[in-house]
PDB file of N, CA and C in Angstrom:
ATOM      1  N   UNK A   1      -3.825   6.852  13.081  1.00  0.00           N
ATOM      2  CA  UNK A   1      -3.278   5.520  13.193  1.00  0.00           C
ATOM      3  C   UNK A   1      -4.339   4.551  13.707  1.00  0.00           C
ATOM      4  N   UNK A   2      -5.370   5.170  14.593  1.00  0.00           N
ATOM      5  CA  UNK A   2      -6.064   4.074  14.594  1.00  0.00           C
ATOM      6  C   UNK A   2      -6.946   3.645  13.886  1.00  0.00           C
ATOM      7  N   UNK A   3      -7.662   4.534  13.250  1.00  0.00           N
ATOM      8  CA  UNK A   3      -8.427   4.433  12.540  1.00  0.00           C
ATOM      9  C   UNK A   3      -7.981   3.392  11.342  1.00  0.00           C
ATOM     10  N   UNK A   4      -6.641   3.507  11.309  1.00  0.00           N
ATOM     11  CA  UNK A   4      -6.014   2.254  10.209  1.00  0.00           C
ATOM     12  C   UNK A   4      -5.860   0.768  10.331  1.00  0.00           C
ATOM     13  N   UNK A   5      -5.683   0.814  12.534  1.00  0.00           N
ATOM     14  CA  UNK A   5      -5.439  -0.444  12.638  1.00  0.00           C
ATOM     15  C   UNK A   5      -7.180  -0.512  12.985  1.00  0.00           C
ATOM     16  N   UNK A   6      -8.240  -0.373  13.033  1.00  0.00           N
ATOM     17  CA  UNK A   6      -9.833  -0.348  13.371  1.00  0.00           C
ATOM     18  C   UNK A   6     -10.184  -0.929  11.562  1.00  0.00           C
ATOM     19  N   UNK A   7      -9.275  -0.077  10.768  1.00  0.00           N
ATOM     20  CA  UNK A   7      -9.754  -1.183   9.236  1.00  0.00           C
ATOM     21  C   UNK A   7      -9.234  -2.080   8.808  1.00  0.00           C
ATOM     22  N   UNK A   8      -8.109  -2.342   9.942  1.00  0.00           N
ATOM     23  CA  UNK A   8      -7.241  -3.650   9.417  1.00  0.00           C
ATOM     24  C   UNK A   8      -8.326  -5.032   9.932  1.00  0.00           C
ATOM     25  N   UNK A   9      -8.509  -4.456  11.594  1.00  0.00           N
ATOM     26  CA  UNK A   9      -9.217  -5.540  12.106  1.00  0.00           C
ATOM     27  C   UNK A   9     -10.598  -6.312  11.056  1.00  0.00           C
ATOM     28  N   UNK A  10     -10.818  -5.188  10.405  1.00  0.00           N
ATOM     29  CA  UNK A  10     -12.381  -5.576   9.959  1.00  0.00           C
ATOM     30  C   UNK A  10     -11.933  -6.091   8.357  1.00  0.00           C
ATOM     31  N   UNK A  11     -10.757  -6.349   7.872  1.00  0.00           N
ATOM     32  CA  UNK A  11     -10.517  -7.393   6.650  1.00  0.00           C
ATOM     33  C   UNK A  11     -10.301  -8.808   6.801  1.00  0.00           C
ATOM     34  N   UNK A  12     -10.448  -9.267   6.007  1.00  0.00           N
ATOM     35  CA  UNK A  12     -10.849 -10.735   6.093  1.00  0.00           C
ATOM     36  C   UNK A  12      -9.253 -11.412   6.046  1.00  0.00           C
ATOM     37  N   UNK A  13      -9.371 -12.525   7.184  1.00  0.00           N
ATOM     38  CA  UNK A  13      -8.066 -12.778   7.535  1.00  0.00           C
ATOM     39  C   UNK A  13      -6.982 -13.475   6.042  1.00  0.00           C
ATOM     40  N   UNK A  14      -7.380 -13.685   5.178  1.00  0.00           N
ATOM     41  CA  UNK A  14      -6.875 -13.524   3.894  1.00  0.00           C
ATOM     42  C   UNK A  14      -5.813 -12.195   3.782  1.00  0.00           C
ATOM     43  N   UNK A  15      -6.716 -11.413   3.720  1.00  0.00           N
ATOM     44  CA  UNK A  15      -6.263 -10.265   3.338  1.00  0.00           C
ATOM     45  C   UNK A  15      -5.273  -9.198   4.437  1.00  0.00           C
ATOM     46  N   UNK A  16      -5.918  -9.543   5.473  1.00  0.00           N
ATOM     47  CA  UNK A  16      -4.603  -9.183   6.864  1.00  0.00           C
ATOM     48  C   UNK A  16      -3.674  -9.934   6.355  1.00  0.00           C
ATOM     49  N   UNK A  17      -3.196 -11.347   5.877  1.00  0.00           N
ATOM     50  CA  UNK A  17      -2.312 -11.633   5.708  1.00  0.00           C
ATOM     51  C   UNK A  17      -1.116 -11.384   4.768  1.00  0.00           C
ATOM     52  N   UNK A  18      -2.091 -10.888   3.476  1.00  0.00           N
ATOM     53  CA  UNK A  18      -1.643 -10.080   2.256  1.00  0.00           C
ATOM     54  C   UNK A  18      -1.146  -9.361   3.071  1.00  0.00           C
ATOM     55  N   UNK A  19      -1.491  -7.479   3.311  1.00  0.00           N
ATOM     56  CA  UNK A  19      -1.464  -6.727   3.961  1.00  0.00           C
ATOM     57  C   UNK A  19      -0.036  -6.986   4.525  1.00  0.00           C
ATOM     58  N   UNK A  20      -0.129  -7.775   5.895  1.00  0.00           N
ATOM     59  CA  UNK A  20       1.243  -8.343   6.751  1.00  0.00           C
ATOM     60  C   UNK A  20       2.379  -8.622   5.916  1.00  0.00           C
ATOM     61  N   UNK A  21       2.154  -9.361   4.805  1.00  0.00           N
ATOM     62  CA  UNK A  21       3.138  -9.687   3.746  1.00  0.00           C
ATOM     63  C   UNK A  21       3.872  -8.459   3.214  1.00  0.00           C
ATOM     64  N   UNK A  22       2.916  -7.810   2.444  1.00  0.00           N
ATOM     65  CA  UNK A  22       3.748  -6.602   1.613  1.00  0.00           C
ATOM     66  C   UNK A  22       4.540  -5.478   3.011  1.00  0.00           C
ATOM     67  N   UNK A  23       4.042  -5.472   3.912  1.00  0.00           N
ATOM     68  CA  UNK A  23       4.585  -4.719   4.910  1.00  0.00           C
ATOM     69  C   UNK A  23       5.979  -5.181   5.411  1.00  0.00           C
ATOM     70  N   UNK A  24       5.903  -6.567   5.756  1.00  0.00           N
ATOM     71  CA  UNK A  24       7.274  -7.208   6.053  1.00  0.00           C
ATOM     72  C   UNK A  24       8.101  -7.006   4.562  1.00  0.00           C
ATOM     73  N   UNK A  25       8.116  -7.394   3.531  1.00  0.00           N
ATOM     74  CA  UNK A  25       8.541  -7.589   2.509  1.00  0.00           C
ATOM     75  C   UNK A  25       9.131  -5.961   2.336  1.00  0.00           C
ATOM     76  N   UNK A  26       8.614  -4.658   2.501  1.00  0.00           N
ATOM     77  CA  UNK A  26       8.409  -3.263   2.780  1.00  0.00           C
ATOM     78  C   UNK A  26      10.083  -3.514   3.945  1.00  0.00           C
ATOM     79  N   UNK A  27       9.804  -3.541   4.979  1.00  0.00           N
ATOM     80  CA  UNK A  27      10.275  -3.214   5.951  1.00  0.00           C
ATOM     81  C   UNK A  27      11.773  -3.947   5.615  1.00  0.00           C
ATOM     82  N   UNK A  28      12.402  -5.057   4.864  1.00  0.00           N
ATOM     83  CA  UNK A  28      13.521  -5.260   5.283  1.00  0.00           C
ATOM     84  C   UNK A  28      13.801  -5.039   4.061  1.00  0.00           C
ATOM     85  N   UNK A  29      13.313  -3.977   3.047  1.00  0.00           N
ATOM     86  CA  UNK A  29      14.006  -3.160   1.313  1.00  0.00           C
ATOM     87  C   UNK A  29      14.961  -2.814   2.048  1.00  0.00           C
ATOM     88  N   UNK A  30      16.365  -2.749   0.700  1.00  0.00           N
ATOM     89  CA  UNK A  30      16.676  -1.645   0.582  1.00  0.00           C
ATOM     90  C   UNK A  30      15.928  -0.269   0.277  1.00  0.00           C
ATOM     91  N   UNK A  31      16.880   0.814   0.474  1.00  0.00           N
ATOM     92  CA  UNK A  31      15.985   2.127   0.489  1.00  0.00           C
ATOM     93  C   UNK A  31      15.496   2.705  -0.678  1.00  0.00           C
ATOM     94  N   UNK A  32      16.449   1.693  -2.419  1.00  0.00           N
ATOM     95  CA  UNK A  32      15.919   1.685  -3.296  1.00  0.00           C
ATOM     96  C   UNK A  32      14.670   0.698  -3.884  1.00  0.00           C
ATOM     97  N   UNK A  33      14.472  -0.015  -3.179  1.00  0.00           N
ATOM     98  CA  UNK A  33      13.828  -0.945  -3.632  1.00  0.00           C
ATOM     99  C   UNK A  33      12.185  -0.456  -2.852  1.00  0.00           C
ATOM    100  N   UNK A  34      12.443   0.080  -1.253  1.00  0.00           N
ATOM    101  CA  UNK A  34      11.833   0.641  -0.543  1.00  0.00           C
ATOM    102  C   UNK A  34      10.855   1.924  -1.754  1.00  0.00           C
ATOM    103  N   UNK A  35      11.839   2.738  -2.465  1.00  0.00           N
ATOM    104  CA  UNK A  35      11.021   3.887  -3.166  1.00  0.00           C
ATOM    105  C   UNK A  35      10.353   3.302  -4.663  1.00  0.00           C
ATOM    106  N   UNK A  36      11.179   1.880  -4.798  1.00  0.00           N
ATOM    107  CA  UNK A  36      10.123   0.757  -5.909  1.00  0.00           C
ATOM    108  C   UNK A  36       8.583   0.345  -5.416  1.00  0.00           C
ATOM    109  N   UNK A  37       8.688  -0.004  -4.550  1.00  0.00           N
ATOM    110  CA  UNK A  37       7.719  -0.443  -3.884  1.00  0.00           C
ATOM    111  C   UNK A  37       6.362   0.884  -3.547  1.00  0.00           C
ATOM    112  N   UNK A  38       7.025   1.944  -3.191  1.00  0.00           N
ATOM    113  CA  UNK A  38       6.097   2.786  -3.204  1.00  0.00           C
ATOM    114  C   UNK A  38       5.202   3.189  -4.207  1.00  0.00           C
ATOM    115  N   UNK A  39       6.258   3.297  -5.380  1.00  0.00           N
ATOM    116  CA  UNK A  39       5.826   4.056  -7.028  1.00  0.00           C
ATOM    117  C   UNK A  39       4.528   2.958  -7.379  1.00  0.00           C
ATOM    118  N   UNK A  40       4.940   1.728  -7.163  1.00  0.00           N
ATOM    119  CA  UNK A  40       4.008   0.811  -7.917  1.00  0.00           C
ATOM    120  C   UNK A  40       3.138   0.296  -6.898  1.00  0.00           C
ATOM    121  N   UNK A  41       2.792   0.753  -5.554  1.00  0.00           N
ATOM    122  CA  UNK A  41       1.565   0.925  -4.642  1.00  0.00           C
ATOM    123  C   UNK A  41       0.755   2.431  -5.294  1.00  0.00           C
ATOM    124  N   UNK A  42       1.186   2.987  -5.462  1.00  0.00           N
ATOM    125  CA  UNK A  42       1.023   4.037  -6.085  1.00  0.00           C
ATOM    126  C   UNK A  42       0.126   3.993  -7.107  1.00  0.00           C
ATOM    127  N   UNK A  43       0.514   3.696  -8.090  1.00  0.00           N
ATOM    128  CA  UNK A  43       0.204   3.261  -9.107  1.00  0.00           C
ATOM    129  C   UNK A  43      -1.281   2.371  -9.221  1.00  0.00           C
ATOM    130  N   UNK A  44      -0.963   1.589  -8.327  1.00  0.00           N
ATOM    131  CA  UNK A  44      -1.878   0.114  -7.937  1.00  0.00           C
ATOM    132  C   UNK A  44      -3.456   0.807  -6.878  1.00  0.00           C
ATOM    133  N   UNK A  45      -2.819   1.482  -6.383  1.00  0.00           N
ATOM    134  CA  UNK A  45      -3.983   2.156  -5.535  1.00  0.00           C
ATOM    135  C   UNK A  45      -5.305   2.299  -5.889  1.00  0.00           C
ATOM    136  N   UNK A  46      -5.342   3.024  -7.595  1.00  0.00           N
ATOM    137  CA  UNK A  46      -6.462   3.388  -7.912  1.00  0.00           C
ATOM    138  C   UNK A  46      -7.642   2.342  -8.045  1.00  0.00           C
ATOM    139  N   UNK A  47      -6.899   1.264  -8.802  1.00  0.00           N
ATOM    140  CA  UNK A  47      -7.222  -0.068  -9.382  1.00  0.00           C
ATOM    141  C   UNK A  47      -7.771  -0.893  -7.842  1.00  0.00           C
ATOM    142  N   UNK A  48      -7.397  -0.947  -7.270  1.00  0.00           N
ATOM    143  CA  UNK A  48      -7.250  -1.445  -5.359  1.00  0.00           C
ATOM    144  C   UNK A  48      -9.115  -0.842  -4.881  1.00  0.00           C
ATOM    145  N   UNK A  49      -9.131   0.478  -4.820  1.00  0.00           N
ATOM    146  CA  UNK A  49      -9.912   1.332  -4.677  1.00  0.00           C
ATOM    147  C   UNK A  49     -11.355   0.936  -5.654  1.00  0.00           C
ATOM    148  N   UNK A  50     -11.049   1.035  -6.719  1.00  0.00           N
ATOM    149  CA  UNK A  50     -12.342   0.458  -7.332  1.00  0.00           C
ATOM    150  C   UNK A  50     -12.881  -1.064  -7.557  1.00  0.00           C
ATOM    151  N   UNK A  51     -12.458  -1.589  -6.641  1.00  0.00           N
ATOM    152  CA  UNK A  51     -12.493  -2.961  -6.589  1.00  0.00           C
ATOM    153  C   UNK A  51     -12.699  -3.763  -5.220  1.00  0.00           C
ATOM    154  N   UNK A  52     -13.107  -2.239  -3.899  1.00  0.00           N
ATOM    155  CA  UNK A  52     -13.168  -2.840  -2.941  1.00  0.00           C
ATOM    156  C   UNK A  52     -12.102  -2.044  -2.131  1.00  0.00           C
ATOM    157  N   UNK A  53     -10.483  -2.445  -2.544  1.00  0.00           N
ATOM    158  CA  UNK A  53      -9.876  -2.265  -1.707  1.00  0.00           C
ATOM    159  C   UNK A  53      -9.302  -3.429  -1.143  1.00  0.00           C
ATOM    160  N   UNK A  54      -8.051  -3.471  -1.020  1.00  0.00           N
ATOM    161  CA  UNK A  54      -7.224  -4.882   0.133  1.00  0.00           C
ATOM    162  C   UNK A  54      -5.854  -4.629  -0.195  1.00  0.00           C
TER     163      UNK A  54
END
């Protein structure tokens, strides 16, 4: 866990804000919409990854 919030600190406050967004947006799903959200982070990851990351 820390090591997660140690790479949050070091993104550019843009992107903490992204980040903050999809998390809130995350947190008040339903529990179906909750396992939507996962599939297509999922999905999105790879693309995320070769591009940096955010």
């Amino acid at each position: 866990m820390t090591a997660l919030l140690l790479h949050f600190t070091r993104l550019p406050a843009t992107v903490q804000a992204r980040f903050l967004e999809c998390l809130n947006h995350y947190l008040f799903a339903s529990p179906g919409r909750r396992s939507q959200l996962r599939r297509q982070w999922e999905r999105q990851a790879p693309a995320d990854r070769d591009i940096g990351g955010a």
